[in-house]
C-alpha atoms as a PDB file:
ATOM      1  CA  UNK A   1      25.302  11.360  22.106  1.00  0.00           C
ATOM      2  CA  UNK A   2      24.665   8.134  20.840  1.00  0.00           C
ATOM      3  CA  UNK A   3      26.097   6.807  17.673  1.00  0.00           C
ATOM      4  CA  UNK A   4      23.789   5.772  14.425  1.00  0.00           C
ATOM      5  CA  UNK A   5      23.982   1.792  14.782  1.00  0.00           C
ATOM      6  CA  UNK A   6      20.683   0.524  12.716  1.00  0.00           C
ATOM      7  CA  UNK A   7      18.957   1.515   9.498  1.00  0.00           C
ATOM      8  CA  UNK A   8      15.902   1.098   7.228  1.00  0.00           C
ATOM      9  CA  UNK A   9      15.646   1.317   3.811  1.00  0.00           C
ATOM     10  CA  UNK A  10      12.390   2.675   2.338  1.00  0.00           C
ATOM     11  CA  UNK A  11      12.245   1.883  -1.606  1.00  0.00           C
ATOM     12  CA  UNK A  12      10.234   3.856  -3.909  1.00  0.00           C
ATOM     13  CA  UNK A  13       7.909   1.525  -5.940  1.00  0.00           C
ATOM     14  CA  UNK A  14       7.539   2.504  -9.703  1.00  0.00           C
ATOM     15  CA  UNK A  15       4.599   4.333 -10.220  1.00  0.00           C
ATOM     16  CA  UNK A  16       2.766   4.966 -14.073  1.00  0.00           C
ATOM     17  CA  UNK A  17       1.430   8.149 -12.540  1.00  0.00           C
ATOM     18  CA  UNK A  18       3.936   9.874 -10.494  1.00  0.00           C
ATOM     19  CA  UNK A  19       8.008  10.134 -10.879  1.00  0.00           C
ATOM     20  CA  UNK A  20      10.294   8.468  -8.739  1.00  0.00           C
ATOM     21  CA  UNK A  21      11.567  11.952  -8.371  1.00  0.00           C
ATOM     22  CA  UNK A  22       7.786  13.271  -7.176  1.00  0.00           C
ATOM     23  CA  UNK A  23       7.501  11.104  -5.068  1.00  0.00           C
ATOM     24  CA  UNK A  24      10.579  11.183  -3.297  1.00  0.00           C
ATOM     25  CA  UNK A  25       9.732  15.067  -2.881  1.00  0.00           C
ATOM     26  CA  UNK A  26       6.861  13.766  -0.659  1.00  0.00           C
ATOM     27  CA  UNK A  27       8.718  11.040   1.274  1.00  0.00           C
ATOM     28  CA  UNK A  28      11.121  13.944   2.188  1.00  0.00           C
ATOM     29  CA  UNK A  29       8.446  15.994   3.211  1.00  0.00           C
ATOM     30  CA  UNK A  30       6.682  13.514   5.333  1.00  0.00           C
ATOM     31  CA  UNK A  31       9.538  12.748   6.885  1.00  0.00           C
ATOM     32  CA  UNK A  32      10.771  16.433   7.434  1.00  0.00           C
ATOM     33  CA  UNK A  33       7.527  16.795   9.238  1.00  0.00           C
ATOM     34  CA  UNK A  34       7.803  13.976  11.374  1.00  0.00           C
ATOM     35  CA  UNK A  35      11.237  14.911  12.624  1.00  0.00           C
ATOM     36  CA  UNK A  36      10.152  18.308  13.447  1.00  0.00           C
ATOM     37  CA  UNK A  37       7.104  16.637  15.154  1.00  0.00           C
ATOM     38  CA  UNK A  38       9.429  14.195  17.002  1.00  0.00           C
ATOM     39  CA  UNK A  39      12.072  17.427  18.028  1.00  0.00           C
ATOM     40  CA  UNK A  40      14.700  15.014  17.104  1.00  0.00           C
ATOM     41  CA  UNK A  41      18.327  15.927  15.611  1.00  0.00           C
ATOM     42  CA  UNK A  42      19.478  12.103  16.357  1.00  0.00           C
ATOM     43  CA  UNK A  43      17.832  10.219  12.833  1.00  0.00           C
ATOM     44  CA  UNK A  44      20.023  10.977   9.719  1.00  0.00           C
ATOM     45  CA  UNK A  45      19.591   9.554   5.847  1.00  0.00           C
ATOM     46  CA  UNK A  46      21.590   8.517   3.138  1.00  0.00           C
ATOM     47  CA  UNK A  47      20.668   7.785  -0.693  1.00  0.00           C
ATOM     48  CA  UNK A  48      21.684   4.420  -1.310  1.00  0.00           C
ATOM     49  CA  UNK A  49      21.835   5.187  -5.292  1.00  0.00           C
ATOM     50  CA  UNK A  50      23.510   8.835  -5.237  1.00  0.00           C
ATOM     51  CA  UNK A  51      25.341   9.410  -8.400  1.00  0.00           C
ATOM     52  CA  UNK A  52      26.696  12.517  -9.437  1.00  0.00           C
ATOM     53  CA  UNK A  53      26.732  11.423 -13.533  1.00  0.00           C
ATOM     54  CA  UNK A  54      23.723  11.188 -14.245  1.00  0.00           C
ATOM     55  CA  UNK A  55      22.057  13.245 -11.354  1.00  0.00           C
ATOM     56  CA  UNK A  56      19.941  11.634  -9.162  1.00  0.00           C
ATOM     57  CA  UNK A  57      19.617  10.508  -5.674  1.00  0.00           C
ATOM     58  CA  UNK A  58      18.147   7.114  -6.888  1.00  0.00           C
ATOM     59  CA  UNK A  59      15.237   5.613  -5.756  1.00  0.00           C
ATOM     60  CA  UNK A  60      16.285   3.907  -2.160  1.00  0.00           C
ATOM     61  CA  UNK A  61      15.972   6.718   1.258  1.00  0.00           C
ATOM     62  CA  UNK A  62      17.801   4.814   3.910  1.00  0.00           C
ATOM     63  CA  UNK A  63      17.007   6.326   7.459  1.00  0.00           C
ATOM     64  CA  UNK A  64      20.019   5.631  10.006  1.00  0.00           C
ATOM     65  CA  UNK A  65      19.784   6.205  13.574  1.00  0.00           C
ATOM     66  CA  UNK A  66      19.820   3.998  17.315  1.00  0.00           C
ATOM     67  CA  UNK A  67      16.936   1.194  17.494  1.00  0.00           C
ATOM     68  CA  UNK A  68      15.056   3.064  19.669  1.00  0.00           C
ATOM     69  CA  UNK A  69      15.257   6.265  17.710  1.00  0.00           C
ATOM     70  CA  UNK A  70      13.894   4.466  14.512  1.00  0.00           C
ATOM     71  CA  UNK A  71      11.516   3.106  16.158  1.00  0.00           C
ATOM     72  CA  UNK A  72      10.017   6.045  17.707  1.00  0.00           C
ATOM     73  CA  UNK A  73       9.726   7.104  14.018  1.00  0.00           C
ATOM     74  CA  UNK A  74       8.216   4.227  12.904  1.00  0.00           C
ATOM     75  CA  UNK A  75       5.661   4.579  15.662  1.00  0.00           C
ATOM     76  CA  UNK A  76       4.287   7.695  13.898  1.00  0.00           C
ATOM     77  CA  UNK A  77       1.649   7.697  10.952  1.00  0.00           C
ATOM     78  CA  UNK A  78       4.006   9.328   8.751  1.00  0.00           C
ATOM     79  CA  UNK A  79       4.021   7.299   5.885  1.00  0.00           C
ATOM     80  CA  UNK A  80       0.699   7.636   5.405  1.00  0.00           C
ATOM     81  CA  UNK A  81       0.004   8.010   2.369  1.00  0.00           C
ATOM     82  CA  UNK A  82       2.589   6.894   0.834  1.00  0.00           C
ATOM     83  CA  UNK A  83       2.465   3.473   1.943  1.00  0.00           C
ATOM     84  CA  UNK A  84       1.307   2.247  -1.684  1.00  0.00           C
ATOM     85  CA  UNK A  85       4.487   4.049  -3.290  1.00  0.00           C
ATOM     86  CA  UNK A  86       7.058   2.582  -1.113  1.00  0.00           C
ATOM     87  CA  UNK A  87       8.500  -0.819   0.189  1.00  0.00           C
ATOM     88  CA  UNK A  88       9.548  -0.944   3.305  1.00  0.00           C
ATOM     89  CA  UNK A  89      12.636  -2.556   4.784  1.00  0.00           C
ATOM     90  CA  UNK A  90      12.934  -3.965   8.424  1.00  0.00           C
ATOM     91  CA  UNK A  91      15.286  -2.031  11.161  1.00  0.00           C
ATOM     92  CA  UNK A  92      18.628  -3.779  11.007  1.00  0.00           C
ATOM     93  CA  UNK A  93      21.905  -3.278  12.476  1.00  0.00           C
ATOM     94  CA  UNK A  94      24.232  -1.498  10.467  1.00  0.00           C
ATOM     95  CA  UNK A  95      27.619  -2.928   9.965  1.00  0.00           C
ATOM     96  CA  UNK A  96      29.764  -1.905  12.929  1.00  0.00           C
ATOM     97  CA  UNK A  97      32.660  -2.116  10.408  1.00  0.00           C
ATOM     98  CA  UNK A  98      31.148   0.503   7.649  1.00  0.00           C
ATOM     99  CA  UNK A  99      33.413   3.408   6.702  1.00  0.00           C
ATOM    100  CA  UNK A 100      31.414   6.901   7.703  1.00  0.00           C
ATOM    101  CA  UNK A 101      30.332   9.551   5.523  1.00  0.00           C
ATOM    102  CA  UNK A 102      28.238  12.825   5.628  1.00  0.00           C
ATOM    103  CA  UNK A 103      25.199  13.407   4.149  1.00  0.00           C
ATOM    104  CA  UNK A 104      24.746  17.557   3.629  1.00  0.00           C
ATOM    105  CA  UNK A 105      22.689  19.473   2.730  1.00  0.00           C
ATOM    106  CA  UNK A 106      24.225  22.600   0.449  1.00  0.00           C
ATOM    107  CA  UNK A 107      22.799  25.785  -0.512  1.00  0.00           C
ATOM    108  CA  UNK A 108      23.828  27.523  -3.225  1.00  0.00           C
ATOM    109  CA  UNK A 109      23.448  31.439  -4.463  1.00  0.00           C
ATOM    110  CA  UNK A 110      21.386  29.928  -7.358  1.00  0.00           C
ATOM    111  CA  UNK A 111      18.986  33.461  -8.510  1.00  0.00           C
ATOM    112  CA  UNK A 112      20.492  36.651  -9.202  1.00  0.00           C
ATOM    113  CA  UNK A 113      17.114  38.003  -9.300  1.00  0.00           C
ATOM    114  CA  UNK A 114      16.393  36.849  -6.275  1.00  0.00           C
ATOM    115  CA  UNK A 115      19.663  38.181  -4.580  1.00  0.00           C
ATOM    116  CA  UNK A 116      19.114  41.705  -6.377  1.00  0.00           C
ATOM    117  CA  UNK A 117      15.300  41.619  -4.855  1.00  0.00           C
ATOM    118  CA  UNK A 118      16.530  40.790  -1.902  1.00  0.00           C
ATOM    119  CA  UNK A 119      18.934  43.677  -1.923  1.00  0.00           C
ATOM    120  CA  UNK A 120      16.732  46.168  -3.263  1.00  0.00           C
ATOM    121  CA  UNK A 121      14.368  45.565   0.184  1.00  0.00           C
ATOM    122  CA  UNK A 122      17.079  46.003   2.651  1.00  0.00           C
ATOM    123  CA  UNK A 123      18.966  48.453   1.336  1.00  0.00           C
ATOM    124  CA  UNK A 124      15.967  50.382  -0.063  1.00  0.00           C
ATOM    125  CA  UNK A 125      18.030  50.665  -3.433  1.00  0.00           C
ATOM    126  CA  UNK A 126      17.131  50.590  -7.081  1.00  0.00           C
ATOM    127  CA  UNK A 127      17.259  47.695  -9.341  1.00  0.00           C
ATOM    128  CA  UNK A 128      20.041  49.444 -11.274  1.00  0.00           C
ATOM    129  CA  UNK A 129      21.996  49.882  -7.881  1.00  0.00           C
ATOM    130  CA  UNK A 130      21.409  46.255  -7.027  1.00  0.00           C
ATOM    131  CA  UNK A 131      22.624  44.617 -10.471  1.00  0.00           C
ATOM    132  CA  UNK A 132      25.592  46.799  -9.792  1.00  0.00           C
ATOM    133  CA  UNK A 133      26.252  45.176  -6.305  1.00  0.00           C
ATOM    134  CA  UNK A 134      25.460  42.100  -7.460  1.00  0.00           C
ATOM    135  CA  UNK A 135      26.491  41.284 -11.262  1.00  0.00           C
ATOM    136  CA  UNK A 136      25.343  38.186 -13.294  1.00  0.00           C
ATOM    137  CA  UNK A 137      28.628  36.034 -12.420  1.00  0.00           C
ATOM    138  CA  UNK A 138      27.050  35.243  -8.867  1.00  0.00           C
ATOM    139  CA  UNK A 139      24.482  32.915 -10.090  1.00  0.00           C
ATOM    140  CA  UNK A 140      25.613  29.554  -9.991  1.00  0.00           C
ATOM    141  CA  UNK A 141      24.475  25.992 -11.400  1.00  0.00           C
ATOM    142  CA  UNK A 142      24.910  23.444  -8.655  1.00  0.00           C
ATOM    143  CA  UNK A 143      25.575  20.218 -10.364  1.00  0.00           C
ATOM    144  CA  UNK A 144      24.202  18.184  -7.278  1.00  0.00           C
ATOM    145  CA  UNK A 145      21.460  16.141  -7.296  1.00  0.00           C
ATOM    146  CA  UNK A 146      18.133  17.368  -5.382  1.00  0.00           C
ATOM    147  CA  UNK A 147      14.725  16.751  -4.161  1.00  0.00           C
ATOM    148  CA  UNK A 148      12.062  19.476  -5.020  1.00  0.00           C
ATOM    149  CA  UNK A 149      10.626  20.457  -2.175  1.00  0.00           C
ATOM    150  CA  UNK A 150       8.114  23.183  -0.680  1.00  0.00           C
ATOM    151  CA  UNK A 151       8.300  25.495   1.829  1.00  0.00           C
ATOM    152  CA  UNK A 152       5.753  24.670   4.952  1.00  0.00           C
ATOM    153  CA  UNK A 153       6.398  28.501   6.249  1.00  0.00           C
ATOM    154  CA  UNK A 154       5.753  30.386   2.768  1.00  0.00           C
ATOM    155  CA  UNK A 155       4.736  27.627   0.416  1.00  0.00           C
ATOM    156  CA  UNK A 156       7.675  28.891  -2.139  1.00  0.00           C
ATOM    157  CA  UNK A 157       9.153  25.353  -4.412  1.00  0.00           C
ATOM    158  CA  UNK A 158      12.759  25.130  -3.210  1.00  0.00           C
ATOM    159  CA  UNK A 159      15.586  22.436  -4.019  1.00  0.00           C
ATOM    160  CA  UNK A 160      17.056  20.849  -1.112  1.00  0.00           C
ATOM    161  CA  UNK A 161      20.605  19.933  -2.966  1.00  0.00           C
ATOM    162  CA  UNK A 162      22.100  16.733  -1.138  1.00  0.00           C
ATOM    163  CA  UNK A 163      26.484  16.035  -0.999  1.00  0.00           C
ATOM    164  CA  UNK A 164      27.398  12.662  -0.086  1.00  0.00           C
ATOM    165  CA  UNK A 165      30.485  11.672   1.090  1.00  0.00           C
ATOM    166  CA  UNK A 166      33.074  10.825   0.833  1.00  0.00           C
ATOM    167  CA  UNK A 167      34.461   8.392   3.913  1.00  0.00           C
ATOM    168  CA  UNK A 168      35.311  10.166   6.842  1.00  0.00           C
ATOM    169  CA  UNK A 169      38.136   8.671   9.065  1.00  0.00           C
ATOM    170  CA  UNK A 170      36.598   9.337  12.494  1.00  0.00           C
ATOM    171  CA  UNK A 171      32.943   8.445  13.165  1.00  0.00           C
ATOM    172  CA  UNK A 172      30.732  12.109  15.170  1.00  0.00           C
ATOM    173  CA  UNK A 173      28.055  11.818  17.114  1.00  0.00           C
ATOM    174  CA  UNK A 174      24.584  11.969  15.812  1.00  0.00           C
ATOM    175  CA  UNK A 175      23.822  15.576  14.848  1.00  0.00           C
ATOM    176  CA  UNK A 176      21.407  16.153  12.094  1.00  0.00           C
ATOM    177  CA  UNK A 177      18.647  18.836  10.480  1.00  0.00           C
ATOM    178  CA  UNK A 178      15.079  18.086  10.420  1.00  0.00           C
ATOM    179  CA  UNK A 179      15.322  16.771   6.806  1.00  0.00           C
ATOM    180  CA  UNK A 180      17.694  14.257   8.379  1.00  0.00           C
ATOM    181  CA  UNK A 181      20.817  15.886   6.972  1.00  0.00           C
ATOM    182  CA  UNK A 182      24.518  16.226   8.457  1.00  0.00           C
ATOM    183  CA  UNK A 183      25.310  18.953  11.271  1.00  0.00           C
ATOM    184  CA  UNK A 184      28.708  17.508  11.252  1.00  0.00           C
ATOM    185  CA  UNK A 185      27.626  13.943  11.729  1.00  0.00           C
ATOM    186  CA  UNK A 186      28.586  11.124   9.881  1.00  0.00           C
ATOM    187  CA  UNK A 187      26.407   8.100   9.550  1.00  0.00           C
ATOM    188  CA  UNK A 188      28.177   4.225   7.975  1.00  0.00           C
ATOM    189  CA  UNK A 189      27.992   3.349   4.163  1.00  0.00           C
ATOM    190  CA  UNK A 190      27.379   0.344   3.079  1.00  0.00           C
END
C-alpha cells in the first residue's frame, strides 16, 4: 500500500452565525460521505490544533494521503457548500522527515441508559435486571475532544471522539475509516 506523502489543509473561516465547532461537524460529514462515495481507506486526517486542555480539535482539518489520492478527492463536489466557511490550502508534499502519529477514532461506553436499553432488548430482561448487570460505575466521561456528528443510517447525534498521537517509531501503510481515521495507520506531523 502506498504511504501518505502530501497533504491539504482546509481552515475553517470564522463565521458570526455558526461555531467553528458546527461547522466542523459538517466538514466531517461531507467528507465522511465522500470517502464512502470514493470506497477509499487510503486518505487519512489530522487536527493541526488538537489540544487536550482546553478541548478542542481546533479549527485547521488537514487531509493526508498520495497526490493522486487527494486529488481524486478534490475532483468531487464535496465541499459544496461549505466553500464560503473554509479556506483552502494547495496539495503539498509532506515532509519526508516528519515523525508519524495516529489519528483514532475511540468509542467509549458513555450512557448507562443506553447500555441497560440495550440489554433489556436482547436479553428480554427488566429494567431492574439490567441496572443490576450493568451498575452506574460503567458510564464514563471521555475527556477527548470531538466532533458532533449524525448518523446517515438512523439519524441519531453521536460524538465521533478523536486521539492523536503520540509519534510512532515505524511509519504503516495507509489504512483508514471512512471518516479518515487510523486502522493502524500512521500519517507525518508537522
Amino acid at each position: 500500500m502506498a504511504m501518505t506523502t502530501h497533504y491539504i489543509d482546509i481552515a475553517l473561516l470564522p463565521d458570526p452565525e455558526f461555531s467553528h465547532a458546527h461547522l466542523l461537524g459538517a466538514l466531517v460529514s461531507k467528507l465522511h460521505r465522500a470517502l464512502v462515495q470514493l470506497k477509499t481507506s487510503d486518505i487519512g486526517i489530522s487536527f493541526q490544533h488538537y489540544s487536550l486542555r482546553p478541548r478542542s480539535l481546533g479549527e485547521v482539518l488537514r487531509l493526508h494521503g498520495t497526490e493522486a489520492a487527494l486529488q481524486r478527492l478534490m475532483e468531487l463536489p464535496w465541499l459544496q457548500g461549505m466553500r464560503d466557511h473554509v479556506q483552502l490550502a494547495a496539495l503539498l508534499p509532506a515532509p519526508p522527515d516528519a515523525p508519524r502519529w495516529q489519528v483514532q477514532r475511540r468509542q467509549f461506553k458513555t450512557s448507562v441508559d443506553r447500555l441497560r436499553r440495550r440489554r433489556m432488548r436482547r436479553k428480554n430482561e427488566t429494567l431492574e435486571q439490567a441496572a443490576v448487570a450493568i451498575p452506574d460505575s460503567v458510564e464514563r466521561s471521555p475527556q477527548l475532544p470531538f466532533v458532533q456528528l449524525r448518523s446517515t443510517s438512523t439519524g441519531q447525534p453521536f460524538c465521533l471522539f478523536v486521539d492523536q498521537g503520540p509519534a510512532q517509531s515505524n511509519a504503516a501503510p495507509d489504512r483508514f475509516n471512512t471518516y479518515g481515521l487510523s486502522l493502524g495507520s500512521t500519517i507525518p506531523w508537522f
